[in-house]
Protein backbone atom coordinates (compact mmCIF):
# COMPACT_ATOMS: atom_id res chain seq x y z
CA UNK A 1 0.00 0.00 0.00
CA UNK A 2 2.36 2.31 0.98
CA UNK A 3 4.43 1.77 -2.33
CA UNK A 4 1.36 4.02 -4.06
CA UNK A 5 3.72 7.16 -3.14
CA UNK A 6 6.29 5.97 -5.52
CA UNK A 7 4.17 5.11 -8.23
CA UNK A 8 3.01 8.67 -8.44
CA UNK A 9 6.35 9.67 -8.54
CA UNK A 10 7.42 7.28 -11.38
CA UNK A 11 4.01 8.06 -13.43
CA UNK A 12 3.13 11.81 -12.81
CA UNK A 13 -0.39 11.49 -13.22
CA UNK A 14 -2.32 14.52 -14.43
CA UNK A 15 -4.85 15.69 -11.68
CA UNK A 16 -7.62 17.64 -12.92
CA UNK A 17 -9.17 20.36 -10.33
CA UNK A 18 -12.39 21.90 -10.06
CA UNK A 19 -11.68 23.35 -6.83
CA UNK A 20 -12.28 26.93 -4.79
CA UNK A 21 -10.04 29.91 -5.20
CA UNK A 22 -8.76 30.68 -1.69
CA UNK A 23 -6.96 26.84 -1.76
CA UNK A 24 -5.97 26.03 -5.34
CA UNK A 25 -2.57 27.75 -5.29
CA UNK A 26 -1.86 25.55 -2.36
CA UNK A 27 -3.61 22.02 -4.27
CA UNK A 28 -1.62 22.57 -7.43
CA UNK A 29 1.53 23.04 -5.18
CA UNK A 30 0.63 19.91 -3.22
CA UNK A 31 -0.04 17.18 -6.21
CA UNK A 32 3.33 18.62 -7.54
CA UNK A 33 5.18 17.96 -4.39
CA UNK A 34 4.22 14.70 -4.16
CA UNK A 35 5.17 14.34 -7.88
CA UNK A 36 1.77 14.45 -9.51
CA UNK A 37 0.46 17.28 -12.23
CA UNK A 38 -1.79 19.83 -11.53
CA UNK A 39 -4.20 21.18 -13.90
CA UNK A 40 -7.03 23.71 -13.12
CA UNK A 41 -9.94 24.97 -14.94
CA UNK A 42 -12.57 27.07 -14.20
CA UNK A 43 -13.70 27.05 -18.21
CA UNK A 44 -17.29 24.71 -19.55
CA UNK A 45 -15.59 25.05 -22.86
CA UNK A 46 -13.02 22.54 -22.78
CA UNK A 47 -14.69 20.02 -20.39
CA UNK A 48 -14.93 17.67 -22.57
CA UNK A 49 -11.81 17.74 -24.02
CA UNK A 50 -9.50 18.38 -20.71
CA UNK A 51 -11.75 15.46 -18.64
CA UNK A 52 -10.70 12.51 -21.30
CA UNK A 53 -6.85 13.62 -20.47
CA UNK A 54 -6.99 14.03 -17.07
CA UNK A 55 -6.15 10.97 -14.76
CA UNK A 56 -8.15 12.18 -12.26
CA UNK A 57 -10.92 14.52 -11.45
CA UNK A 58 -11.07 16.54 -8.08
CA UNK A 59 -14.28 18.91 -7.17
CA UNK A 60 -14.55 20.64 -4.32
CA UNK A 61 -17.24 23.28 -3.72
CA UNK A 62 -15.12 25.76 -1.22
CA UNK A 63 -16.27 29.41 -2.27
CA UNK A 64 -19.81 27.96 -3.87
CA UNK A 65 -19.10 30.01 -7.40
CA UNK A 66 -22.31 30.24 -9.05
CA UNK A 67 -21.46 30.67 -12.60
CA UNK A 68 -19.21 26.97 -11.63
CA UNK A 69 -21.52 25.06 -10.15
CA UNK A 70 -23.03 23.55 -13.05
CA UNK A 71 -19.31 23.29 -14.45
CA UNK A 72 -18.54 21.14 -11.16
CA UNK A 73 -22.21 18.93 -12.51
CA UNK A 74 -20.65 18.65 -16.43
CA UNK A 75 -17.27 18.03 -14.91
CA UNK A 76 -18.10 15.16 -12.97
CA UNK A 77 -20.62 13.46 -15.38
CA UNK A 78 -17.64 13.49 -18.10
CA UNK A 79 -15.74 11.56 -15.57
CA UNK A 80 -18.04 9.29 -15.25
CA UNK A 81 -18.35 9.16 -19.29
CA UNK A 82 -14.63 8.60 -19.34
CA UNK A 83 -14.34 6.52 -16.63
CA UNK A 84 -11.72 8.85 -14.72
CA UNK A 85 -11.86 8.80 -10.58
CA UNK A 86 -13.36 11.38 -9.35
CA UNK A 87 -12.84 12.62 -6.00
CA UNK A 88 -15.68 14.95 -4.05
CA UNK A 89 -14.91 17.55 -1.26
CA UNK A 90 -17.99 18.99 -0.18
CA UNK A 91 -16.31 21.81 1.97
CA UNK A 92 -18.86 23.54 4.58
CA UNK A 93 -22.07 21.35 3.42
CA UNK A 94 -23.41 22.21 6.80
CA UNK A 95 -22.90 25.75 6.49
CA UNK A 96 -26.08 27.24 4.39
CA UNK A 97 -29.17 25.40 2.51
CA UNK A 98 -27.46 26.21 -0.74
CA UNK A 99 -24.41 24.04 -0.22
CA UNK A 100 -26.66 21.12 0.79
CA UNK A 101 -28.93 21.19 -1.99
CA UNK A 102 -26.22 21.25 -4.68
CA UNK A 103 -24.01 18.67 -3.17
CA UNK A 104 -27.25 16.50 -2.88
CA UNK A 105 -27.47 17.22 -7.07
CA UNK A 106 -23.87 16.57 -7.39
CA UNK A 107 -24.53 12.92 -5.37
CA UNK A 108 -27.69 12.27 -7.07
CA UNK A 109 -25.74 12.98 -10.84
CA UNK A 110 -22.33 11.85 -10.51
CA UNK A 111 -20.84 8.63 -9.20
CA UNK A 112 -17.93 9.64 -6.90
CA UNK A 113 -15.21 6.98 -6.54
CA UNK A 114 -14.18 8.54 -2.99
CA UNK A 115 -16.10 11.69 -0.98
CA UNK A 116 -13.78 13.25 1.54
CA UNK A 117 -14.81 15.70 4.37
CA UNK A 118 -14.31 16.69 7.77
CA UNK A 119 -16.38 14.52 10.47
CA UNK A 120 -19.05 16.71 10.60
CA UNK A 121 -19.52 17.21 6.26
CA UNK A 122 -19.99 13.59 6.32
CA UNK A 123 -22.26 13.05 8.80
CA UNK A 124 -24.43 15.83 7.60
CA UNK A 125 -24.42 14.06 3.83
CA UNK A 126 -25.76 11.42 5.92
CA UNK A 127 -28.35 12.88 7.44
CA UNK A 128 -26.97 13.19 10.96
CA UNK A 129 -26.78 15.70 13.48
CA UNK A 130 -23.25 18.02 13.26
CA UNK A 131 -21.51 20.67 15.40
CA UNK A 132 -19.59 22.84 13.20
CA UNK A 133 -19.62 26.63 12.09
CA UNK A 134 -18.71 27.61 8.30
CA UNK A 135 -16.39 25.06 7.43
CA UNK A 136 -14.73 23.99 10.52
CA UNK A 137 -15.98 20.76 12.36
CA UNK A 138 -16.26 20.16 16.36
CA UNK A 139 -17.12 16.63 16.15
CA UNK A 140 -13.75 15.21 16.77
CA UNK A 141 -14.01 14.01 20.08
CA UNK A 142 -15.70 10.53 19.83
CA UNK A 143 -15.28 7.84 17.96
CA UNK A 144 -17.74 8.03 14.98
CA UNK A 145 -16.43 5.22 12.68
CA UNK A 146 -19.71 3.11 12.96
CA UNK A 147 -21.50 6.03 11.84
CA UNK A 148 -18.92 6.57 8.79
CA UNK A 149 -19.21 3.24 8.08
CA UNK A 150 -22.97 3.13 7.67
CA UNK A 151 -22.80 6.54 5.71
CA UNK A 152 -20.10 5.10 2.86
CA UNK A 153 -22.64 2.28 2.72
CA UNK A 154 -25.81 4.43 1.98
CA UNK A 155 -23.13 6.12 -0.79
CA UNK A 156 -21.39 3.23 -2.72
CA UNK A 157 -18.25 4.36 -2.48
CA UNK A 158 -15.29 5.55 -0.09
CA UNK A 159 -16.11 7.57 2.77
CA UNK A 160 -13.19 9.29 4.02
CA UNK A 161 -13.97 11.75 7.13
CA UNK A 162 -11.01 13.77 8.48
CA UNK A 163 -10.42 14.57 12.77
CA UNK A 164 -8.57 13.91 15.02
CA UNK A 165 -8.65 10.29 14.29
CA UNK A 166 -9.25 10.60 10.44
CA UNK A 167 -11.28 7.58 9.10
CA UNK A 168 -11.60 6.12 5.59
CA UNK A 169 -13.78 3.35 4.97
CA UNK A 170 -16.18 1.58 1.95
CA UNK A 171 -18.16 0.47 4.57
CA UNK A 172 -17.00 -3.17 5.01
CA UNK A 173 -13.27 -2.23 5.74
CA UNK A 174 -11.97 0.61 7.68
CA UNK A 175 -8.61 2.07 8.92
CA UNK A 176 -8.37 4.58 11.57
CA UNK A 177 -5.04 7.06 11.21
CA UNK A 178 -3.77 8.47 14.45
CA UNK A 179 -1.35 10.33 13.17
CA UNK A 180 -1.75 14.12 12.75
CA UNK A 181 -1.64 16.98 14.83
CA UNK A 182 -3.78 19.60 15.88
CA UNK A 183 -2.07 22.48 14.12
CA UNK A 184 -3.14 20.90 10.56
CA UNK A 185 -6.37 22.96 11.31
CA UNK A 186 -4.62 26.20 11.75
CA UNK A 187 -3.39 26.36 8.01
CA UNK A 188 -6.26 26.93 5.49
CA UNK A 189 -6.80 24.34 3.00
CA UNK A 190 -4.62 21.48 4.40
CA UNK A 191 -8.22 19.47 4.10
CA UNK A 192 -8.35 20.54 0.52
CA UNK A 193 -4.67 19.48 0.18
CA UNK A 194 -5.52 16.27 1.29
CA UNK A 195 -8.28 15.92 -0.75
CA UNK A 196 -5.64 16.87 -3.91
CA UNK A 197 -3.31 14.14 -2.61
CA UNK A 198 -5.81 11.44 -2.39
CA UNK A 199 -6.79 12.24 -6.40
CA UNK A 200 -3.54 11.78 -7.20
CA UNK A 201 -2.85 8.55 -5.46
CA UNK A 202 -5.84 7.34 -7.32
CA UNK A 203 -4.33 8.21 -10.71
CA UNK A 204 -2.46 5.24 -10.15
CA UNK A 205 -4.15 2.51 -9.03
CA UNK A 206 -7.77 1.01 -9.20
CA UNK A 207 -8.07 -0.13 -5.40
CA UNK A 208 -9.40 3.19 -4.19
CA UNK A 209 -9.67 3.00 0.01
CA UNK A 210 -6.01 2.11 -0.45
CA UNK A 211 -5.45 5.18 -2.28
CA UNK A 212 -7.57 7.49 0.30
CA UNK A 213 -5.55 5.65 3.61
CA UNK A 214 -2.41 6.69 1.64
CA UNK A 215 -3.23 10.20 0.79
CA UNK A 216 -4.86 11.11 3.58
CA UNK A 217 -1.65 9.42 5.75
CA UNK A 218 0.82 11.70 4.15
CA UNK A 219 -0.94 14.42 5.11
CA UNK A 220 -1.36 13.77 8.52
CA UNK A 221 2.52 12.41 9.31
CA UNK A 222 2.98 15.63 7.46
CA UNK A 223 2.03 17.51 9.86
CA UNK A 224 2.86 15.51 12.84
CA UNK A 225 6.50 15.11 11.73
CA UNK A 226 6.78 19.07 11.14
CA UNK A 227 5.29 19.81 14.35
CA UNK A 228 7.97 17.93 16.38
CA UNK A 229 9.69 20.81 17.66
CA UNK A 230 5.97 23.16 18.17
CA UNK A 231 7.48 25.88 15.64
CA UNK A 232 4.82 28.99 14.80
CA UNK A 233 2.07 28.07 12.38
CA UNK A 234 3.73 30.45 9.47
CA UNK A 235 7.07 28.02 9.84
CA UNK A 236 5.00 24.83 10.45
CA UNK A 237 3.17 25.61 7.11
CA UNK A 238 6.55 25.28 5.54
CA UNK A 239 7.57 22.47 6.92
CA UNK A 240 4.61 20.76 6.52
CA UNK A 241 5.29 21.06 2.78
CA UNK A 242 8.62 20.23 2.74
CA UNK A 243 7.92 17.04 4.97
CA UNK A 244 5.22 16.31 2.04
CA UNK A 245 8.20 16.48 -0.39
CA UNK A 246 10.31 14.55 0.87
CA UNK A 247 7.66 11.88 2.04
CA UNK A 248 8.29 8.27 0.76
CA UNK A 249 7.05 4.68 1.29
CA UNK A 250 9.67 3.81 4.07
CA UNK A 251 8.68 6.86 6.09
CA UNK A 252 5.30 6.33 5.70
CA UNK A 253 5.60 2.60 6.72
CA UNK A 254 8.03 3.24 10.32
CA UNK A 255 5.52 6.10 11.82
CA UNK A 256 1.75 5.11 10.25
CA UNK A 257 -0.38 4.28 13.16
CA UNK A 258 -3.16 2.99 11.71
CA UNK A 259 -5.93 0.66 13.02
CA UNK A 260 -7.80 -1.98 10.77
CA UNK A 261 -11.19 -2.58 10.85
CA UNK A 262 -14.01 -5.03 9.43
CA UNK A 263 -17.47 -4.99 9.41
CA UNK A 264 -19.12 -8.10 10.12
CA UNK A 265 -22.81 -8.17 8.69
């Protein structure tokens, strides 16, 4: 599993974004440090075209565009068309009707391979009851992996909820990640990095929760590893990147603390 980092490495997939504007300077700088290729678009013209190149397809909904949101729609269905993976970040769901009801179209149209969100953005797409404000999540304390689990069932496909234990599951298996640190949720957009790591991890490979563990791993031993010595959150950000650079399937393999679960019917 943890050989995926390499692979993207050797192949640098191309990593289509449809993401928000306040985070996609920091996505496209992510996907290249872990050796991917970034490509953004904000344009319905070439959707078509751009989609059937693209070895992946990320959307995330972060500043709720209106002239994009229907872009986002076309973008996914041609993924679907051209059977690319498509990854969905439905950033602050909670936070207004408006988010909800277009995420619900975007579920209802387009089959995501993987849906990534903070704790509480996926237990509102499943209907449950959330504490958060805008985009940030206070739902970390317990453990909620049941709950994930039932919601990636009710989706068909991976689930992959970020906290302080960050869980990623299809619904039979699971892994918990404790790595991390708090700190991760001082820097804006390190959830929409992640999301932009996990697309490119499934670029190159067709078993998708290993993908997501992996990607959403290198994030969090990221962070941990940078903040070993509790620098200030401008100096951790760099770090944090560098650490991301430089991450590699040994690294990942000594320090992942990672739990395995299965569901049992």
């Amino acid at each position: 599993m943890y050989e995926l980092i390499n692979l993207v490495k050797e192949e640098n997939p191309l990593v289509l974004h449809y993401t928000n504007n306040v985070t996609m300077n920091d996505c496209a700088n992510v996907t290249l440090a872990i050796g991917a290729s970034p490509l953004m678009s904000c344009s319905y013209e070439e959707v078509e075209e751009i989609v059937s190149i693209a070895n992946s397809v990320v959307i995330n909904i972060g500043t709720m565009d209106s002239q994009l949101l229907e872009l986002y729609l076309k973008a996914g269905k041609a993924a679907n068309k051209y059977n690319k993976p498509v990854i969905l970040d439905p950033v602050g769901i909670f936070a207004t009707k408006a988010r909800s009801e277009f995420t619900n179209k975007l579920l209802n149209e387009v089959k995501f391979d993987v849906i990534k969100g903070n704790i509480s953005e996926i237990k509102f797409i499943g209907g449950f009851n959330v504490r958060g404000k805008g985009v940030d999540s206070f739902d970390e304390e317990d453990d909620q992996s049941e709950i994930i689990q039932k919601i990636a069932r009710k989706l068909e496909c991976i689930v992959v909820a970020t906290g302080k234990v960050d869980v990623v599951t299809n619904g039979q298996l699971t892994y918990k990640i404790h790595n991390g640190t708090s700190k991760l949720k001082g820097i804006t957009g390190t959830g929409c990095m992640s999301t932009s790591l996990i697309g490119s991890l499934l670029s190159c490979t067709k078993n998708s929760i290993e993908a997501s563990v992996v990607g959403i791993l290198i994030m969090s031993l990221s962070g941990q590893l940078a903040d070993i010595d509790n620098k200030p959150i401008g100096t951790f950000k760099v770090k944090l990147m560098d650490y991301i650079y430089n991450m590699n399937s040994q690294t990942l393999k000594k320090y992942a603390k990672i739990e395995f679960l299965q569901f049992k019917k």
